[in-house]
Protein backbone atom coordinates (compact mmCIF):
# COMPACT_ATOMS: atom_id res chain seq x y z
CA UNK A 1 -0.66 -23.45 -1.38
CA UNK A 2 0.66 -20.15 -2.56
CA UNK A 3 1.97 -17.69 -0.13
CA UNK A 4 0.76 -14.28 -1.43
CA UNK A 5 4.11 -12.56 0.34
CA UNK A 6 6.64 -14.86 -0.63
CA UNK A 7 5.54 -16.51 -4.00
CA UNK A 8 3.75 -13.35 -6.07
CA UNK A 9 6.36 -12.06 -8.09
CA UNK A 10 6.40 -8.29 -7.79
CA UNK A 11 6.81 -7.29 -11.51
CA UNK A 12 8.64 -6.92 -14.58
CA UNK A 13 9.23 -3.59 -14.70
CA UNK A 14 10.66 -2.48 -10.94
CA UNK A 15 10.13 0.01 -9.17
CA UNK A 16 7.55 1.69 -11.87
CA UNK A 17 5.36 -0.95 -12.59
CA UNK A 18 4.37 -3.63 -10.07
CA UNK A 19 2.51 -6.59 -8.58
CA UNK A 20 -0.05 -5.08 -5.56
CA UNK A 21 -2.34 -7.86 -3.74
CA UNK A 22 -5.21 -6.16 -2.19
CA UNK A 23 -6.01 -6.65 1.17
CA UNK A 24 -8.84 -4.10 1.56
CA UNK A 25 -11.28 -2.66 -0.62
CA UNK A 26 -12.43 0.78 -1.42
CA UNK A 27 -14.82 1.51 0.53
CA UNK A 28 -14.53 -0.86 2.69
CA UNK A 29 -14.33 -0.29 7.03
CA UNK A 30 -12.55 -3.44 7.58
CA UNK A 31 -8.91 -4.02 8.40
CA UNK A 32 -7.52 -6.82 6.92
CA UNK A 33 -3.71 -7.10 7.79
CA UNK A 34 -1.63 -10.37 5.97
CA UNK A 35 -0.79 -13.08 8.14
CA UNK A 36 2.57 -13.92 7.24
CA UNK A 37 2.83 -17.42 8.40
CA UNK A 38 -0.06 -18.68 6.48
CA UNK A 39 -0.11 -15.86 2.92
CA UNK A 40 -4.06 -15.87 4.46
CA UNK A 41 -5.86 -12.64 5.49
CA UNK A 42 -6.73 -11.76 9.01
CA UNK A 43 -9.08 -9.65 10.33
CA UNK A 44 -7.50 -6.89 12.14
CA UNK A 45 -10.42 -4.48 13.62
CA UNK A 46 -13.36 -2.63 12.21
CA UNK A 47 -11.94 1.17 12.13
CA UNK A 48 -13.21 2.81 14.95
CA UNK A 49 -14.03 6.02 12.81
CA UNK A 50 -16.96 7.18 11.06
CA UNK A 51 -14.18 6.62 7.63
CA UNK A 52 -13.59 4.21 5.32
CA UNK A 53 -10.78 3.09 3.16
CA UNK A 54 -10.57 5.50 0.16
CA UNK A 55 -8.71 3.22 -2.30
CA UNK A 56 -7.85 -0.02 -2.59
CA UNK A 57 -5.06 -0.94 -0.17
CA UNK A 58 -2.45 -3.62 -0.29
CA UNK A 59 1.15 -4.79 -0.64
CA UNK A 60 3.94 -5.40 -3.10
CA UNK A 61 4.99 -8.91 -2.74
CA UNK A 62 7.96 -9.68 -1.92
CA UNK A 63 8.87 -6.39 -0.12
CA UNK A 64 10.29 -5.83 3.13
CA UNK A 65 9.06 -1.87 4.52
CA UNK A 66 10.77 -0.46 7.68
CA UNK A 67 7.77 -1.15 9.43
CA UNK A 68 8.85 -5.06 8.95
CA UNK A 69 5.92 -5.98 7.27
CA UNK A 70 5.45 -5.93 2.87
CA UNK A 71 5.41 -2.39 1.60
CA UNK A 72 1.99 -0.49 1.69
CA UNK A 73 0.49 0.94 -1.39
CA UNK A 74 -2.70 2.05 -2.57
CA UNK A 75 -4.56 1.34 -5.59
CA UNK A 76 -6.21 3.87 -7.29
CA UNK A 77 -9.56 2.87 -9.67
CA UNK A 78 -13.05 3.10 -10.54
CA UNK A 79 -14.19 -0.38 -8.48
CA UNK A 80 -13.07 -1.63 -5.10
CA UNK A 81 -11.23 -5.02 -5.52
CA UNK A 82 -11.82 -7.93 -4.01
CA UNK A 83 -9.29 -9.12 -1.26
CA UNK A 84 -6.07 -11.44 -2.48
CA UNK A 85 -6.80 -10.28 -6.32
CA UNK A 86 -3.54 -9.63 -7.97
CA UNK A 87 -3.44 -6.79 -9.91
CA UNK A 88 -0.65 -4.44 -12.35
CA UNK A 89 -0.02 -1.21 -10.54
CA UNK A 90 2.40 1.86 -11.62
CA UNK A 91 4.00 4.16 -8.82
CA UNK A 92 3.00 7.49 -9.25
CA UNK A 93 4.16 9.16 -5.20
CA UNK A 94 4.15 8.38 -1.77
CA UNK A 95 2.90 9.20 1.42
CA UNK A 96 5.26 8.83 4.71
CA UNK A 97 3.50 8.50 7.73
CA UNK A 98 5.37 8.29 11.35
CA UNK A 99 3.45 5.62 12.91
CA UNK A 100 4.63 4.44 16.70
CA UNK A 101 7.81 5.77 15.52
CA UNK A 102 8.86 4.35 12.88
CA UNK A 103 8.12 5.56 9.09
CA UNK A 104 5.29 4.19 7.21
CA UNK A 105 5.45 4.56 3.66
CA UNK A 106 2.34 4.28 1.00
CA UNK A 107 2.99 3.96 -2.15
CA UNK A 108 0.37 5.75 -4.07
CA UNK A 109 -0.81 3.79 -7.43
CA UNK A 110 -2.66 3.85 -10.04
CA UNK A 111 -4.36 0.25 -11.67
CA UNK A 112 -2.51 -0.33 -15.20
CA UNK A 113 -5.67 -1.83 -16.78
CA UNK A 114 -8.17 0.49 -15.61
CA UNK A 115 -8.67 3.13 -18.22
CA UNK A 116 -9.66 6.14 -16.10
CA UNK A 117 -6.61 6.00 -14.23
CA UNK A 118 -3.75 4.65 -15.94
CA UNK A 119 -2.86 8.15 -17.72
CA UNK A 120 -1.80 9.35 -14.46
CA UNK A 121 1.88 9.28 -13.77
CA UNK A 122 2.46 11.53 -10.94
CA UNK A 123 0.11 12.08 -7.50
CA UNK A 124 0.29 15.79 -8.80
CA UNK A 125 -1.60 15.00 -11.61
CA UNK A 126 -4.81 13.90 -9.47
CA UNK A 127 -7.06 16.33 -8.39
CA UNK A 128 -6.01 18.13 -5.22
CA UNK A 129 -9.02 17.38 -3.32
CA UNK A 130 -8.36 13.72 -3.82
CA UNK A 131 -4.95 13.63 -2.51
CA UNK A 132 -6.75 15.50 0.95
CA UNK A 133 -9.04 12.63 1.29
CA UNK A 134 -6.22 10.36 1.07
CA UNK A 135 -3.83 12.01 3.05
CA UNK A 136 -6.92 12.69 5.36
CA UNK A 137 -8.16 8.92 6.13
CA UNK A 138 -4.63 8.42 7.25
CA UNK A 139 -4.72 11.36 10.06
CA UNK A 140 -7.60 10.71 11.04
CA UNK A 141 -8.31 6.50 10.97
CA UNK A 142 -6.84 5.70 14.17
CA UNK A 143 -7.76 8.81 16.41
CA UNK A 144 -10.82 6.94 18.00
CA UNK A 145 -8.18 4.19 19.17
CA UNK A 146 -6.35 7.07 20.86
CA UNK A 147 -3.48 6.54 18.37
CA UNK A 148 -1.58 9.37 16.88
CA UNK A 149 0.22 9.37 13.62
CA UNK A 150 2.09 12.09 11.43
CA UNK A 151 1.19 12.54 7.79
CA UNK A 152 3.42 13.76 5.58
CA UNK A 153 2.34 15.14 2.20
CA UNK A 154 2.33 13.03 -1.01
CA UNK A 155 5.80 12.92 -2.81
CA UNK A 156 6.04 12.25 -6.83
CA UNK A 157 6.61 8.91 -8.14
CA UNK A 158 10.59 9.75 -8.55
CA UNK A 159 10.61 9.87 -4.13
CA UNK A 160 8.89 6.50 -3.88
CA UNK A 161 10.93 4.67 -6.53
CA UNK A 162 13.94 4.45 -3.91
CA UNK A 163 11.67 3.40 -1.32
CA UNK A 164 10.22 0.03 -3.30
CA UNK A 165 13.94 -0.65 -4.28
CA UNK A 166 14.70 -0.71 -0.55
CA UNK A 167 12.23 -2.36 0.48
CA UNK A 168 12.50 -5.11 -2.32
CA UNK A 169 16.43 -5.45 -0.82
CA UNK A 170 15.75 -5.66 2.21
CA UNK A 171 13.09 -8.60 1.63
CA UNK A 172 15.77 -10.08 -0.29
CA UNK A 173 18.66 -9.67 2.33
CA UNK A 174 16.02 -11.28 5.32
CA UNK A 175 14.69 -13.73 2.63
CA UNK A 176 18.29 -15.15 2.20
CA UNK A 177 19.28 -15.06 5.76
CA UNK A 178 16.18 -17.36 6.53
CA UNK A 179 14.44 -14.50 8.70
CA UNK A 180 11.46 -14.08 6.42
């Protein structure tokens, strides 16, 4: 069986372009979180708040985030997509949260082969109002739970390319080490 961590390559064309998985739809109110000893999806929780997801969110493969779990990102497209589909992403910012202390990045994306979005290159090309939703959902998803995080605002696609690189290393380094 394929583990959708460790055997997904995560592109051709690092740290621009890139292999997501989705774990959770647009749309969707259900948190699905990877379980890394089987590459399977587990459910998490329903959110607690009256919110839902407002792109598709996933992982790079193959990535290692400060978090210690596969780098966040978030899909940007016309259709929510279905759980464990693979899909061609390109970096265009990122979002830093502080969550239980420790950083939380999201990569923000856009889907290659979607038509609508793939002329985007930058999160400052989006319309501003979209960018608040986004930013939003992420102050606000957890506040029910009596959980606070810190949002930082979206960064251009430059600011997150260090942050894949990193976090593609440090899967590496853990990978080799036999930690991962």
């Amino acid at each position: 069986m394929t583990h959708c961590w460790h055997d997904v390559t995560p592109g051709q064309n690092l740290p621009r372009d890139f292999t997501a998985v989705i774990e959770i739809p647009t749309f969707s109110k259900v948190k699905y979180e990877l379980d890394k000893t089987t590459g399977l999806l587990r459910l998490d929780r329903m959110l607690y708040s009256a919110v839902h997801y407002p792109a598709n969110y996933g992982f790079i493969p193959q990535t290692l985030a400060e978090d210690d779990d596969p780098l966040d990102v978030l899909v940007l497209c016309q259709e929510p997509v279905d759980p464990l589909t693979i899909l061609d992403a390109r970096a265009i910012g990122v979002m830093t949260m502080i969550d239980s202390g420790k950083p939380d990045h999201k990569i923000l994306a856009v889907a290659v082969n979607d038509p609508e979005y793939n002329p985007f290159t930058e999160a400052s090309e989006l319309p501003p109002h979209r960018l608040a939703m986004l930013r939003r959902f992420f102050q606000d998803y957890k506040m029910l739970e009596g959980k606070t995080v810190e949002v930082e605002e979206f960064q251009s696609a430059s600011a997150a390319f260090p942050i894949i690189e990193d976090s593609l290393q440090r899967y590496s380094s853990q990978r080799r080490r036999g930690f991962l």
